[in-house]
C-alpha atoms as a PDB file:
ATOM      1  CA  UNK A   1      13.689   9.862  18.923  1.00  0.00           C
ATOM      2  CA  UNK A   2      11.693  10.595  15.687  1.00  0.00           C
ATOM      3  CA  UNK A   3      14.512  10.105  13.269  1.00  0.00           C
ATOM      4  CA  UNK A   4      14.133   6.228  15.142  1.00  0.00           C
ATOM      5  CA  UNK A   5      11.129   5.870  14.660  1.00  0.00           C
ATOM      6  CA  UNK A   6      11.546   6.720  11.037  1.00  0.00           C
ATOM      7  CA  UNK A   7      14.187   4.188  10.622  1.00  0.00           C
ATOM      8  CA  UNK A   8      11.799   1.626  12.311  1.00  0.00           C
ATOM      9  CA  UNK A   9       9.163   2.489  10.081  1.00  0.00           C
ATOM     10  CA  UNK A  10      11.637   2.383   6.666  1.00  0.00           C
ATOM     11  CA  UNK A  11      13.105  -0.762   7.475  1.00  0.00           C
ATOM     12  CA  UNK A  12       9.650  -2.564   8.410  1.00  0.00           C
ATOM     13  CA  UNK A  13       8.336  -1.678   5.255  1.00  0.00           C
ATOM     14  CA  UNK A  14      11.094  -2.646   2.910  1.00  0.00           C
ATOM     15  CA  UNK A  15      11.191  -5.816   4.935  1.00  0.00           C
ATOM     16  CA  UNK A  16       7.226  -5.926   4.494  1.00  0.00           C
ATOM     17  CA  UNK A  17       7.874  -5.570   0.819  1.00  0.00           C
ATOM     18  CA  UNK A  18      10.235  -7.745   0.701  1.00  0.00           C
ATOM     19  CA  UNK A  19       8.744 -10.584   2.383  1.00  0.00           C
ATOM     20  CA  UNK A  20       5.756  -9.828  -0.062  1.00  0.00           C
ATOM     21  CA  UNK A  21       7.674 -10.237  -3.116  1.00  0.00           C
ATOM     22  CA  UNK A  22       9.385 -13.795  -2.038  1.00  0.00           C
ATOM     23  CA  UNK A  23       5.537 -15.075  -1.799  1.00  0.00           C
ATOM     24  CA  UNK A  24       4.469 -13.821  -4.510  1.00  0.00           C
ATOM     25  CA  UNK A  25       7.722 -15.761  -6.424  1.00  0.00           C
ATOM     26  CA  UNK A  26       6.745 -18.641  -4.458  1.00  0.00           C
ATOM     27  CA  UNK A  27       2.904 -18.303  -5.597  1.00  0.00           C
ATOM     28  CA  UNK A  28       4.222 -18.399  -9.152  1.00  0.00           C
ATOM     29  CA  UNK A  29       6.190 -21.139  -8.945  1.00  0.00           C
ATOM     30  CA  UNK A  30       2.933 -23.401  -7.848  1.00  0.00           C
ATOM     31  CA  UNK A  31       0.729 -21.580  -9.970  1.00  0.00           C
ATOM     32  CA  UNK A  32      -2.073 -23.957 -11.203  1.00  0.00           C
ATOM     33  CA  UNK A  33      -1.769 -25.627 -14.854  1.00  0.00           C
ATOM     34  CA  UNK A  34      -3.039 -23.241 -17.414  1.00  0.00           C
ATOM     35  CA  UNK A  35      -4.398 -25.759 -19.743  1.00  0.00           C
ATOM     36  CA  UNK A  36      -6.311 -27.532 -17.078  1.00  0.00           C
ATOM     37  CA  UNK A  37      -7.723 -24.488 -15.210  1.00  0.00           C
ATOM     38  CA  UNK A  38      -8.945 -21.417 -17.273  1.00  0.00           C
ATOM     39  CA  UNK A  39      -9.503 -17.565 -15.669  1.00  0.00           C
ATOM     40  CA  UNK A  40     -12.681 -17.754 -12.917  1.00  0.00           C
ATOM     41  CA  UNK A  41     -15.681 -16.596 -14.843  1.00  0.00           C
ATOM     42  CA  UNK A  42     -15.489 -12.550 -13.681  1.00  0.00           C
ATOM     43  CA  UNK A  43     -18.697 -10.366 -14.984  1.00  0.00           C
ATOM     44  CA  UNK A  44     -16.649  -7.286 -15.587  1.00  0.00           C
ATOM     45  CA  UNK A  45     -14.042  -9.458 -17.189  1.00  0.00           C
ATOM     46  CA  UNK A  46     -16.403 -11.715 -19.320  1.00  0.00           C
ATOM     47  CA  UNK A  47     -18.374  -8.534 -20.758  1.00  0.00           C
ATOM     48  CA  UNK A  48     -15.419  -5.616 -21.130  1.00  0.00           C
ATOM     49  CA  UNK A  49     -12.876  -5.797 -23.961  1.00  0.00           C
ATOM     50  CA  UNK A  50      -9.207  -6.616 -23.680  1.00  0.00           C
ATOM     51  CA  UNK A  51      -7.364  -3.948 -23.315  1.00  0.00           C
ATOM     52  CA  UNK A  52      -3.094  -4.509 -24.011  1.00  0.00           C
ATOM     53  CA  UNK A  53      -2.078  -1.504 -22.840  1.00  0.00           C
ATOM     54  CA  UNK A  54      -4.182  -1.479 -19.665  1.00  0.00           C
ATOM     55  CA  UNK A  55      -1.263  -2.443 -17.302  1.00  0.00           C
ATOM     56  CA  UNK A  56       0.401   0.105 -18.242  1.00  0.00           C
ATOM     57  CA  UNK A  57      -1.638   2.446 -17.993  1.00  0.00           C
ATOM     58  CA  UNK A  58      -2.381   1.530 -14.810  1.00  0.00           C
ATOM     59  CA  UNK A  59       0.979   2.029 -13.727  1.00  0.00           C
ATOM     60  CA  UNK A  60       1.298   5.448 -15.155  1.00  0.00           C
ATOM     61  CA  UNK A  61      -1.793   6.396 -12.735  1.00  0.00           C
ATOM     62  CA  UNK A  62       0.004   4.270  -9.851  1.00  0.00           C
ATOM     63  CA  UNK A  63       3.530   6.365 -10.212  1.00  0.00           C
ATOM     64  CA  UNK A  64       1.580   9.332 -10.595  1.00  0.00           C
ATOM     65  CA  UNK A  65      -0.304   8.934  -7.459  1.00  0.00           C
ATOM     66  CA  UNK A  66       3.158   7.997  -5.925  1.00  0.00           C
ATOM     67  CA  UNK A  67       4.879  11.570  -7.067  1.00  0.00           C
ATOM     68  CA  UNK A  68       2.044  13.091  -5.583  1.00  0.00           C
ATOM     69  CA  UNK A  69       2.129  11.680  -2.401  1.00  0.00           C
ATOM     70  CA  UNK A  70       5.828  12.343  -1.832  1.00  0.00           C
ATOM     71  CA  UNK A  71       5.398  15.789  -2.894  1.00  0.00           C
ATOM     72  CA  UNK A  72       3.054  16.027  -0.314  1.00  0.00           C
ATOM     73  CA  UNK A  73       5.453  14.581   2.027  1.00  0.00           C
ATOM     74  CA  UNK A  74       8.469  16.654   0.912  1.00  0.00           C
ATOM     75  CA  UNK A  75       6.792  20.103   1.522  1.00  0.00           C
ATOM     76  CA  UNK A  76       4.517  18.945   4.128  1.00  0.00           C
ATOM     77  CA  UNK A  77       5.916  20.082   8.061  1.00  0.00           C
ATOM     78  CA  UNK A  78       5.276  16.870   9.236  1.00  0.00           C
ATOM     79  CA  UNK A  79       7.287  14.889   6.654  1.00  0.00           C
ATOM     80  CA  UNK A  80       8.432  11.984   9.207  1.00  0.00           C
ATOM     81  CA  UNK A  81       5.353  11.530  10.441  1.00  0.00           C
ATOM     82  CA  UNK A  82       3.636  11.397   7.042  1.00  0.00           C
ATOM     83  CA  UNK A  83       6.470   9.219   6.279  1.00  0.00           C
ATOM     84  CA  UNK A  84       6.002   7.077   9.204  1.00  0.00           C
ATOM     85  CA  UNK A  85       2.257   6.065   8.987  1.00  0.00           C
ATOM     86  CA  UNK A  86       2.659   5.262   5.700  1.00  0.00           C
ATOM     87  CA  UNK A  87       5.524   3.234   6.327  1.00  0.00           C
ATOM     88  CA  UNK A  88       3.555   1.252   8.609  1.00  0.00           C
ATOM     89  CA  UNK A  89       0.286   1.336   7.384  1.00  0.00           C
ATOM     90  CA  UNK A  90       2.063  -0.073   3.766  1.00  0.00           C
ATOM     91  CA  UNK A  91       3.675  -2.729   5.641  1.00  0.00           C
ATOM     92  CA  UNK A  92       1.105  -4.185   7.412  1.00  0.00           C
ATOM     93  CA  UNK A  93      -0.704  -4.072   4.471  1.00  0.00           C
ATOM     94  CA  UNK A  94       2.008  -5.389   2.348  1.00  0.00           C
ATOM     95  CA  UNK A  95       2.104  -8.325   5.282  1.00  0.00           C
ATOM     96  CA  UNK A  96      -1.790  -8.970   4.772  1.00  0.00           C
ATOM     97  CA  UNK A  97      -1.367  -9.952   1.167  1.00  0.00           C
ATOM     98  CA  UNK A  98       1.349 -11.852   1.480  1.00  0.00           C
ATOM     99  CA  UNK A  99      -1.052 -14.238   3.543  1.00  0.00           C
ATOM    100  CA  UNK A 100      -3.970 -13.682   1.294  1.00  0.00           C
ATOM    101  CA  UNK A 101      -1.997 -14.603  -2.135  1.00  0.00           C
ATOM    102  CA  UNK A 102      -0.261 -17.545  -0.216  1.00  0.00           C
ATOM    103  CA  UNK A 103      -3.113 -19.505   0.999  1.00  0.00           C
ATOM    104  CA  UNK A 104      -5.510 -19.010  -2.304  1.00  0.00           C
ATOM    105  CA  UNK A 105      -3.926 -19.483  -5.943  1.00  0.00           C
ATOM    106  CA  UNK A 106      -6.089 -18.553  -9.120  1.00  0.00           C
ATOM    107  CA  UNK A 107      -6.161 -19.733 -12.392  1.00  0.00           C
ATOM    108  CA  UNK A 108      -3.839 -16.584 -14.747  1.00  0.00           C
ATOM    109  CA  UNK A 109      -6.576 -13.633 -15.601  1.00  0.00           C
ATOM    110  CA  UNK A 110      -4.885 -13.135 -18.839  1.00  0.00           C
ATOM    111  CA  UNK A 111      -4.492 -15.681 -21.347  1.00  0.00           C
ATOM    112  CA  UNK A 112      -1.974 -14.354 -23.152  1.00  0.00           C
ATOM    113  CA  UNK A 113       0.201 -13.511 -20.149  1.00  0.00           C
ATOM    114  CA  UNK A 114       3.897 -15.059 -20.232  1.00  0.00           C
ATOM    115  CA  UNK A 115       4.663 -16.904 -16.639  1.00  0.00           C
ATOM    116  CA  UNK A 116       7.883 -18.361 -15.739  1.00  0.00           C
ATOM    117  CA  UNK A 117       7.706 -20.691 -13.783  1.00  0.00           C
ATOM    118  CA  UNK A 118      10.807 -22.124 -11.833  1.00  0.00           C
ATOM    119  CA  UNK A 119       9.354 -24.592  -8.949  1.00  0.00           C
ATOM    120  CA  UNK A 120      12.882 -26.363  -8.551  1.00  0.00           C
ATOM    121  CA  UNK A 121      14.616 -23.018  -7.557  1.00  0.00           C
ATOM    122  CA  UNK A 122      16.103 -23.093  -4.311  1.00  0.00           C
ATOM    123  CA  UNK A 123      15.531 -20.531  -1.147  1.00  0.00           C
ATOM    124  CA  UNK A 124      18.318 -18.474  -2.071  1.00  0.00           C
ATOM    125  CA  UNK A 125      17.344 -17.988  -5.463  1.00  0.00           C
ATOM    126  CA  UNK A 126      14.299 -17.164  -5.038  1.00  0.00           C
ATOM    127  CA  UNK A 127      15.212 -14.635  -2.364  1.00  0.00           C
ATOM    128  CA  UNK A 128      17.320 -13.183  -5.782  1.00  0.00           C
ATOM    129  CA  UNK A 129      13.906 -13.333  -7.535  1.00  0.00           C
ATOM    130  CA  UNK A 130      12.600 -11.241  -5.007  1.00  0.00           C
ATOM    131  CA  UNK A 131      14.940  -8.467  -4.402  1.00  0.00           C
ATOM    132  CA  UNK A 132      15.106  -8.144  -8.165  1.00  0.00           C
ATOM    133  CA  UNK A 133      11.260  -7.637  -8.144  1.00  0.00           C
ATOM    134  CA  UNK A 134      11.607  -5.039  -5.283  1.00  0.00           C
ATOM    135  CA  UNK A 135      13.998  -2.976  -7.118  1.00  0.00           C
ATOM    136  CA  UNK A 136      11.998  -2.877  -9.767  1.00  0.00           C
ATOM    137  CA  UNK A 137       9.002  -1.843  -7.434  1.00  0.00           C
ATOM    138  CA  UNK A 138       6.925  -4.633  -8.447  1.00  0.00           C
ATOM    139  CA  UNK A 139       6.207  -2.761 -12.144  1.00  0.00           C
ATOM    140  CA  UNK A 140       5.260  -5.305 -14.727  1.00  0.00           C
ATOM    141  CA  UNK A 141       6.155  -2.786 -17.048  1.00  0.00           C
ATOM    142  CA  UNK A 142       9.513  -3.136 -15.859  1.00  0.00           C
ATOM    143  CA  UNK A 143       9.619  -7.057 -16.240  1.00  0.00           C
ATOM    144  CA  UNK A 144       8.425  -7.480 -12.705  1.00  0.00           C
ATOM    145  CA  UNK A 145       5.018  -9.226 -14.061  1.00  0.00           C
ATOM    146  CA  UNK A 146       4.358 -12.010 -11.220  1.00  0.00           C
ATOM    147  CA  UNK A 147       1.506 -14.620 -12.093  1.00  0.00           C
ATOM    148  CA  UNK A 148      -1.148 -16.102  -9.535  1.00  0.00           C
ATOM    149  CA  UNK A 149      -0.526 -13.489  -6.922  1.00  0.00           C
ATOM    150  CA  UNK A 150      -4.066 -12.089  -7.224  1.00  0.00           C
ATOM    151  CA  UNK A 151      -6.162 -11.556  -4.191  1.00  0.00           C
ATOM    152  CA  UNK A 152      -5.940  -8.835  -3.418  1.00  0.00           C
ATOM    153  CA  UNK A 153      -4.352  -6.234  -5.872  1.00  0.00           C
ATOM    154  CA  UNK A 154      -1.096  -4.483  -4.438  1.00  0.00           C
ATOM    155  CA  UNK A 155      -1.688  -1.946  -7.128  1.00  0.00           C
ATOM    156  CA  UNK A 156      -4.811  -0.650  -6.027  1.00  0.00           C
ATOM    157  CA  UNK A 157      -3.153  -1.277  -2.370  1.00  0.00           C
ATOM    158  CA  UNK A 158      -0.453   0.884  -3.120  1.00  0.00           C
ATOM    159  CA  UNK A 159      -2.772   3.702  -5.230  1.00  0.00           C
ATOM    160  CA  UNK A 160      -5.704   3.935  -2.867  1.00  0.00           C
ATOM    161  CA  UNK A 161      -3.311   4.167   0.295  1.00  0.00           C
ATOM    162  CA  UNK A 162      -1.225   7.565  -1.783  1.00  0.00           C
ATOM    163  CA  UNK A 163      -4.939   8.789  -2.505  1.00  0.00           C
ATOM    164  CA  UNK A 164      -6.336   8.662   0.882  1.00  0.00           C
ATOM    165  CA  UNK A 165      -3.188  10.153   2.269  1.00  0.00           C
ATOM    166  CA  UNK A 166      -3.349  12.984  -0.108  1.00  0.00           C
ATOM    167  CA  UNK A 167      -6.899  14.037   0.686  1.00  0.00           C
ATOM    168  CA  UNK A 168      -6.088  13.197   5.022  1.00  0.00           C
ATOM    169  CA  UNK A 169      -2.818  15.784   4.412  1.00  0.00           C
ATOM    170  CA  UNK A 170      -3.697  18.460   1.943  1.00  0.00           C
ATOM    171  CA  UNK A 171      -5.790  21.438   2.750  1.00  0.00           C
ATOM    172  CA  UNK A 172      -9.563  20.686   1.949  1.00  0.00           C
ATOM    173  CA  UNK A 173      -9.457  23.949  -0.309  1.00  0.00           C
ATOM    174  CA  UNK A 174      -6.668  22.152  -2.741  1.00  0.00           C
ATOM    175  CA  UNK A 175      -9.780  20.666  -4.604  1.00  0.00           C
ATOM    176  CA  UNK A 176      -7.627  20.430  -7.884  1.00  0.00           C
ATOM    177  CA  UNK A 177      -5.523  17.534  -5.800  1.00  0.00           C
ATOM    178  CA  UNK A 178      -8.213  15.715  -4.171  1.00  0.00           C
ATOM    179  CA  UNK A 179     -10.417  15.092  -7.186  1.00  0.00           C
ATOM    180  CA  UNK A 180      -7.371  14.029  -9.098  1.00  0.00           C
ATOM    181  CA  UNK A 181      -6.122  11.528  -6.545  1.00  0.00           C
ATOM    182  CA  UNK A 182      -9.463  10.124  -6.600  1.00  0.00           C
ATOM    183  CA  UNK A 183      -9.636  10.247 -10.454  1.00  0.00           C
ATOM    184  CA  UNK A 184      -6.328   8.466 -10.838  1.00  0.00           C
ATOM    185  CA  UNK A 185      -7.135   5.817  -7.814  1.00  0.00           C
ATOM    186  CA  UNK A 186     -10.826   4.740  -9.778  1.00  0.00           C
ATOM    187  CA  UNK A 187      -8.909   5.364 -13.628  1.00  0.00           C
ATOM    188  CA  UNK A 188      -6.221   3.266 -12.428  1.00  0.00           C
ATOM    189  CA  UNK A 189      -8.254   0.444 -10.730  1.00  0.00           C
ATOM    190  CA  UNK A 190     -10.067   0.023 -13.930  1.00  0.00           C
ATOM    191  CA  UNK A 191      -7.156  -0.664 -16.176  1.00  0.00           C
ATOM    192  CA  UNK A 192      -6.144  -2.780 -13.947  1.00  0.00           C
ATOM    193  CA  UNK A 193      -9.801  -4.949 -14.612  1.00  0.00           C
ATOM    194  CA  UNK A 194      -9.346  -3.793 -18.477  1.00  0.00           C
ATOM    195  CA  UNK A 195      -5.535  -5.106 -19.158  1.00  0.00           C
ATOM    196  CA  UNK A 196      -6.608  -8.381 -17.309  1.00  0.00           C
ATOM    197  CA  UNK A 197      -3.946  -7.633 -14.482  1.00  0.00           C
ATOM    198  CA  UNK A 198      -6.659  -8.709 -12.026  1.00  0.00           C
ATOM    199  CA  UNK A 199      -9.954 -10.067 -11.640  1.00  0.00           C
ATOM    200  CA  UNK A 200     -12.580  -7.275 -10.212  1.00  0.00           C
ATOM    201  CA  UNK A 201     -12.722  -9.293  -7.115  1.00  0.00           C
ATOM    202  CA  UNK A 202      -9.140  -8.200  -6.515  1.00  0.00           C
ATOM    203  CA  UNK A 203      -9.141  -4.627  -6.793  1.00  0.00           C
ATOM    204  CA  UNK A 204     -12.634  -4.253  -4.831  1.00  0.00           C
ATOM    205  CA  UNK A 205     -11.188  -6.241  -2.061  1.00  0.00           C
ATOM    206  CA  UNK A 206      -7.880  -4.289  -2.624  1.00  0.00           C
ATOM    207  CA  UNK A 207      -9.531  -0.872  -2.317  1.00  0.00           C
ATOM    208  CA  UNK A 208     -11.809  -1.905   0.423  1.00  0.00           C
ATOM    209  CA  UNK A 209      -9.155  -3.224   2.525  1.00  0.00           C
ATOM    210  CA  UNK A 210      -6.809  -0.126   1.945  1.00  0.00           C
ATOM    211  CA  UNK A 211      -9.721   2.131   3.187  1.00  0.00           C
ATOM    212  CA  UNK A 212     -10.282   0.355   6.520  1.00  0.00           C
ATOM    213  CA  UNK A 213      -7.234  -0.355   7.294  1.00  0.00           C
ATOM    214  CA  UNK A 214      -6.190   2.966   6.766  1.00  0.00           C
ATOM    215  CA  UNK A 215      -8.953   4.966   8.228  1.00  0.00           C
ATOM    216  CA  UNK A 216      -9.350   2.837  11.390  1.00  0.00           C
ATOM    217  CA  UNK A 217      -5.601   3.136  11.882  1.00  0.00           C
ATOM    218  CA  UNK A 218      -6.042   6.988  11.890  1.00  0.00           C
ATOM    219  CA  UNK A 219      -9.531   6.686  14.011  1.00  0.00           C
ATOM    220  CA  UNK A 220      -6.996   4.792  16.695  1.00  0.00           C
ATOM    221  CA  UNK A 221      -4.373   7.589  16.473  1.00  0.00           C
ATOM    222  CA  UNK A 222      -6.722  10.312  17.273  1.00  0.00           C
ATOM    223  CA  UNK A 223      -8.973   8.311  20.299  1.00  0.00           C
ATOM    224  CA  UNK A 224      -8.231   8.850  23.357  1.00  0.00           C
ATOM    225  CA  UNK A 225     -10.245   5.631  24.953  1.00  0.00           C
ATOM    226  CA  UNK A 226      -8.422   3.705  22.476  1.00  0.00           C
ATOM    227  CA  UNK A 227      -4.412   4.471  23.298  1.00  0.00           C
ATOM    228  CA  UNK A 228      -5.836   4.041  26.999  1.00  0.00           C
ATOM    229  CA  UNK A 229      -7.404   0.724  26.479  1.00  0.00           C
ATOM    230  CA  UNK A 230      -5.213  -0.917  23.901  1.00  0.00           C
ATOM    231  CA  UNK A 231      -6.093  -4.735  23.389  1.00  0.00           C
ATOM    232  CA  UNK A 232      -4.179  -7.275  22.099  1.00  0.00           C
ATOM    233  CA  UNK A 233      -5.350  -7.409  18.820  1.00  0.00           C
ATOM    234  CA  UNK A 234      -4.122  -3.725  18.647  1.00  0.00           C
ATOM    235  CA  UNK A 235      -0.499  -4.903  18.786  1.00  0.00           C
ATOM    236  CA  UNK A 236      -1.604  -8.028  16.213  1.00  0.00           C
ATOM    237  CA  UNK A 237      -3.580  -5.268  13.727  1.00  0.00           C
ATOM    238  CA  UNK A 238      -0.770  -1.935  14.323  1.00  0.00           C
ATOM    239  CA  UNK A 239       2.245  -3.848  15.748  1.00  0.00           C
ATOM    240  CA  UNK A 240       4.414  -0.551  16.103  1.00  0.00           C
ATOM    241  CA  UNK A 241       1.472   1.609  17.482  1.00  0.00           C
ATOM    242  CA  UNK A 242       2.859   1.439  20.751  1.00  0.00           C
ATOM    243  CA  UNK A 243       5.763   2.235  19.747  1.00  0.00           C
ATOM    244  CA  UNK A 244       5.396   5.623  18.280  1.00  0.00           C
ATOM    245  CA  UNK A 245       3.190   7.058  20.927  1.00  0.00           C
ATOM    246  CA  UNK A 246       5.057   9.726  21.899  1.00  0.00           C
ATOM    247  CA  UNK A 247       4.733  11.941  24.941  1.00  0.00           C
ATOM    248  CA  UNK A 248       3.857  15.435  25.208  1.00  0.00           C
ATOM    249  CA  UNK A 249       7.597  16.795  24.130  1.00  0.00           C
ATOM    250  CA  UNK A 250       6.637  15.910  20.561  1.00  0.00           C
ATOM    251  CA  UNK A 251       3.131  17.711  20.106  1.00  0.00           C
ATOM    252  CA  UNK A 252       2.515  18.213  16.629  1.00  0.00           C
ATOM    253  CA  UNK A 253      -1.455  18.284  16.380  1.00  0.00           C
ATOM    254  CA  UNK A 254      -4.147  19.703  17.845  1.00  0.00           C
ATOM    255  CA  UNK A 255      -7.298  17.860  18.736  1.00  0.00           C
ATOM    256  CA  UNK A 256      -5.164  14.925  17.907  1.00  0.00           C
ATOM    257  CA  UNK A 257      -5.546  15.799  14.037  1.00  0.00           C
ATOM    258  CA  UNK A 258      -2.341  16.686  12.081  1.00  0.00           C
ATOM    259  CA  UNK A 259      -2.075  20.350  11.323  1.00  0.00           C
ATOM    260  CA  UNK A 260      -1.863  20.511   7.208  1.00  0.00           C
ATOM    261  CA  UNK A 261       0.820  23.242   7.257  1.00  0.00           C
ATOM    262  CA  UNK A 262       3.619  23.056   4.251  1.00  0.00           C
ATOM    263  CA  UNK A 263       6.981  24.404   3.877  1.00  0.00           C
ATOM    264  CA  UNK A 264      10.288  23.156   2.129  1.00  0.00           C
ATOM    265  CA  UNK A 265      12.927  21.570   4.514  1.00  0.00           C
ATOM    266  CA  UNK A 266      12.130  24.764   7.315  1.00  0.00           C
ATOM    267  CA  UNK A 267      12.586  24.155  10.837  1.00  0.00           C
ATOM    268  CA  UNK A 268       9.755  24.562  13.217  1.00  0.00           C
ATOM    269  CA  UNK A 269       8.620  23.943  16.858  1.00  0.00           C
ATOM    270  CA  UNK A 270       5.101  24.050  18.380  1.00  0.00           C
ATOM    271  CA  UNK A 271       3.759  24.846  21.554  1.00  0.00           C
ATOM    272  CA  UNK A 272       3.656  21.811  24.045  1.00  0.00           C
ATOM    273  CA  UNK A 273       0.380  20.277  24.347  1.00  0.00           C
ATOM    274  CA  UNK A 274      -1.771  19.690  28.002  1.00  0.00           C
ATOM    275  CA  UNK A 275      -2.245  15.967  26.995  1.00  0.00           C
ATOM    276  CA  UNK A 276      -0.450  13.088  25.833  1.00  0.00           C
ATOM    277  CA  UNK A 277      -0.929  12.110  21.657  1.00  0.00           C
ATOM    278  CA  UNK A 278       0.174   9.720  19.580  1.00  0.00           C
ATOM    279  CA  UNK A 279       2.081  10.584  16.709  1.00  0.00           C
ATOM    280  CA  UNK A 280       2.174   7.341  15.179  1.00  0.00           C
END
């Protein structure tokens, strides 16, 4: 049962990603005239220098934060369920800006930013567009560089949601790892304001959103009252919670908190627990 629940959770997120990627091609193809609408006034933006190299930067803090968190996940003991929230959690997310970036367009940050824009392409080609972009992982510094497809920042999405699962799943004595998760997440986010990637309003929203989203998700998988009173805006908020509540064959925490044990690929069984948990 947990290896399909994993699959579940893989496929909705590349499918999540996917999806997010063909709007974001879509936003770019109706992105507003440049020469008629100029970047939003932004108070960071308007007082900080330009910074070329702050994309890219950025992105060596995002793909840092990414090798961290699946190092975590590799030598963590609960590697599919690590696997599987974050699956989930980056898929709804990935779903929530898709809507967000669809329904409001801004004027380019950058004004020295290249966008091609292609509004007569047709469904299937933009579909193209978008796997192309997925492969690529959505890296600008890999020629993935979308334009209009601002609020809210899937970079700081993407960073803050490795960051918080490296200090929920890592002993609280591995200090070293915790600080620099959170040091990466804030160094990266600023780049991001610095190389003109995004406005400020994008990344505050992004790392705000991340946070909630993220810590009410785990606040749901650890009440009681909640799994026993689900409502529908549950299913419309998690829609595979129910899903992956598992009985009490598959007991891997206690006091509904995940055990932060590591090893490398060993096989291990707990006790059975008295009371039914969600493993979500």
């Amino acid at each position: 049962m947990e290896a399909v629940k994993l699959v579940v959770s893989l496929l909705y997120v590349v499918f999540a990603q996917l999806f997010m990627c063909f709007t974001a091609i879509v936003v770019t193809d109706r992105l507003p005239n440049r020469t008629k609408y100029q970047p939003l006034p932004d108070v960071v933006l308007d007082n900080t220098p330009y910074i070329p190299w702050g994309s890219d930067t950025a992105e060596i803090c995002l793909v840092t934060l990414n090798f961290m968190a699946i190092m975590m996940a590799v030598f963590h003991k609960e590697r599919s369920l690590l696997l599987r929230r974050f699956s989930v959690l980056a898929g709804n997310l990935a779903f929530l800006r898709s809507a967000c970036i669809f329904v409001t367009s801004a004027p380019v940050a950058d004004v020295n930013e290249i966008c091609i824009v292609k509004p007569e392409d047709s469904f299937g080609y933009r579909l193209l567009r978008a796997c192309r972009v997925l492969v690529r992982m959505g890296y600008t510094s890999m020629g993935s560089a979308q334009c209009g497809d601002y609020i809210f920042s899937g970079h700081t999405m993407i960073m803050t949601l490795c960051n918080l699962f490296l200090n929920e799943y890592t002993h609280k004595r591995m200090h070293v790892i915790r600080i620099l998760g959170w040091i990466l997440n804030f160094a990266g986010m600023l780049f991001l304001i610095l190389g003109r990637s995004h406005y400020t309003v994008d990344v505050i929203l992004g790392f705000y959103i991340t946070v909630a989203m993220t810590n009410n998700y785990h606040l749901m998988a650890r009440s009681e009252s909640v799994l026993s009173k689900r409502k529908i805006y549950h299913y419309l908020i998690f829609p595979l919670m129910t899903l992956f509540v598992a009985d009490n064959q598959e007991c891997r925490v206690k006091d509904k908190k995940v055990q932060n044990n590591f090893d490398i690929f060993t096989n291990h069984k707990e006790k059975k627990c008295d009371e039914k948990i969600l493993v979500c």
